[in-house]
C-alpha atoms as a PDB file:
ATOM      1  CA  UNK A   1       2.554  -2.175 -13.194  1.00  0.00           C
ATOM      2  CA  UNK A   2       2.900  -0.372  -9.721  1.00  0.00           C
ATOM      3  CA  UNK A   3       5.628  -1.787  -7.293  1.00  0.00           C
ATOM      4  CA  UNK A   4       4.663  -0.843  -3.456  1.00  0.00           C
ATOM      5  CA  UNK A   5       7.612  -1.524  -1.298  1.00  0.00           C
ATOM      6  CA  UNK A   6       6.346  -1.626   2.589  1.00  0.00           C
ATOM      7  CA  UNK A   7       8.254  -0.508   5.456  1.00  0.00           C
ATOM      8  CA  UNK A   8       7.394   0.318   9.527  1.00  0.00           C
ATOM      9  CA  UNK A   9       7.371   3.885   8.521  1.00  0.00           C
ATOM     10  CA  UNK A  10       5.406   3.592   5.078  1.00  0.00           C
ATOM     11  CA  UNK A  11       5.365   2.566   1.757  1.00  0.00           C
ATOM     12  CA  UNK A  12       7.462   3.466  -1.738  1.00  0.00           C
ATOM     13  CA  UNK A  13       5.696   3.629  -4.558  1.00  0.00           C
ATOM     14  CA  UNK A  14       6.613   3.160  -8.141  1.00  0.00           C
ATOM     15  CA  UNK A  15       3.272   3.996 -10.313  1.00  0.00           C
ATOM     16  CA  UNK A  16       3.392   4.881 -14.015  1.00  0.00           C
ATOM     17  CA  UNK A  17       6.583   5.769 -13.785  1.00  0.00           C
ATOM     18  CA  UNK A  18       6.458   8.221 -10.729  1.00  0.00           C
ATOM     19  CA  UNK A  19       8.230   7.303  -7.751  1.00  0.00           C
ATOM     20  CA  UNK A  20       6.367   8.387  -4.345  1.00  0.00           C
ATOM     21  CA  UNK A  21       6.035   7.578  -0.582  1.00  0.00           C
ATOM     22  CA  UNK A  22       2.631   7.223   0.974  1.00  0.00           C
ATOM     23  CA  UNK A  23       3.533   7.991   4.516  1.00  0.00           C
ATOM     24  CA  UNK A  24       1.950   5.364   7.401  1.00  0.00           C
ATOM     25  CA  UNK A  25      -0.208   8.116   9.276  1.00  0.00           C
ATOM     26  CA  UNK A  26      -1.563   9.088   5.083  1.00  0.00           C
ATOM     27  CA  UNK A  27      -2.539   5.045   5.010  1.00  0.00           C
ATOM     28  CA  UNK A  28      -3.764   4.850   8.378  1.00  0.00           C
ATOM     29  CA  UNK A  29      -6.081   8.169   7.501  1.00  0.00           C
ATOM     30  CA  UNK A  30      -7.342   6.552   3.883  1.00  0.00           C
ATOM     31  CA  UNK A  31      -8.203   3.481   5.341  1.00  0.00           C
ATOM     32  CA  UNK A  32      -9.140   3.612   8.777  1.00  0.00           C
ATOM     33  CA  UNK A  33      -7.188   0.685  10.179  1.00  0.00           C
ATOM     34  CA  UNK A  34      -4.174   0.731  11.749  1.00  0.00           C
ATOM     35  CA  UNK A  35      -0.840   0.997   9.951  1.00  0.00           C
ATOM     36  CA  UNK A  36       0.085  -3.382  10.541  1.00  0.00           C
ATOM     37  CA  UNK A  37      -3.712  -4.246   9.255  1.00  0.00           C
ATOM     38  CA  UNK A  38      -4.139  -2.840   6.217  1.00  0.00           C
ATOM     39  CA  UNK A  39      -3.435  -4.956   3.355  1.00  0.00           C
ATOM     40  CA  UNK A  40      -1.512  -4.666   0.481  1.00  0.00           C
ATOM     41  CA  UNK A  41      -4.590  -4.592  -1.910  1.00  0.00           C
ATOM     42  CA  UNK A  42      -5.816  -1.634  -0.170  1.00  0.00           C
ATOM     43  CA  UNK A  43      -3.010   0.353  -0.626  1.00  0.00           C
ATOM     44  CA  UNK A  44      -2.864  -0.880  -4.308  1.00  0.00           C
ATOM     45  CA  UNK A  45      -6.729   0.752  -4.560  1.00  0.00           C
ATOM     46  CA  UNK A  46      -5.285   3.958  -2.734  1.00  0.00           C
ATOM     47  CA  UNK A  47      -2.785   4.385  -5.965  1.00  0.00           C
ATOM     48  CA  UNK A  48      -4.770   2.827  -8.722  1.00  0.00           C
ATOM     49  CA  UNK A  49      -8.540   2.990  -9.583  1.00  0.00           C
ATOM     50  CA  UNK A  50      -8.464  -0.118 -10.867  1.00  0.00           C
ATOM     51  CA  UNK A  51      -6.221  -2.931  -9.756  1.00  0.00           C
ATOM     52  CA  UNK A  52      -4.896  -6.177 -11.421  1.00  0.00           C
ATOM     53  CA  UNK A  53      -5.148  -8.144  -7.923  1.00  0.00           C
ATOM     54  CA  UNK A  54      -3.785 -11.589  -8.580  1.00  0.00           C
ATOM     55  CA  UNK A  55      -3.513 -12.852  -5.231  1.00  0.00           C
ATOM     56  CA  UNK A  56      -4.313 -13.070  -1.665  1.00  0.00           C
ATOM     57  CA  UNK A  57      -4.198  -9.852   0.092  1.00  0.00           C
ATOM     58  CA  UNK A  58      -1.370  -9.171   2.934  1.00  0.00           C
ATOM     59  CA  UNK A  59      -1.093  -7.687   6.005  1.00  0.00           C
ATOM     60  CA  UNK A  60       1.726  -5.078   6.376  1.00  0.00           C
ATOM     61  CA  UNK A  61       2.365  -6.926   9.377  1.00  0.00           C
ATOM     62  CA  UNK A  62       2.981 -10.114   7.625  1.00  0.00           C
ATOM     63  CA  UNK A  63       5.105  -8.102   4.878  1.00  0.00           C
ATOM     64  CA  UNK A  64       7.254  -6.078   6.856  1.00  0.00           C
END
């Protein structure tokens, strides 16, 4: 299971064991939105090939 934990300045990642931040300008880059817009889904794809997505995708925005 991979925990994301969001903040203004990025997010904390817990995946397989390895803890890691993904920095806001790295999401911003992978994703091509800005920083608020993205959703927690696509952030999950950024860290995992394949997801277990078992609900509706979030804003950052509506997170943080």
């Amino acid at each position: 299971m991979t925990v994301l934990s969001f903040d203004d300045k990025g997010v904390d990642v817990i995946y397989e064991g390895t803890e890691f931040r993904m920095e806001k300008a790295l999401i911003e880059e992978a994703t091509g939105k800005a920083y608020p817009n993205v959703t927690d889904h696509e952030v999950l794809h950024l860290v995992e090939d394949d997801p277990q997505l078992s609900n509706e995708p979030r804003r950052i925005k509506d997170i943080i």
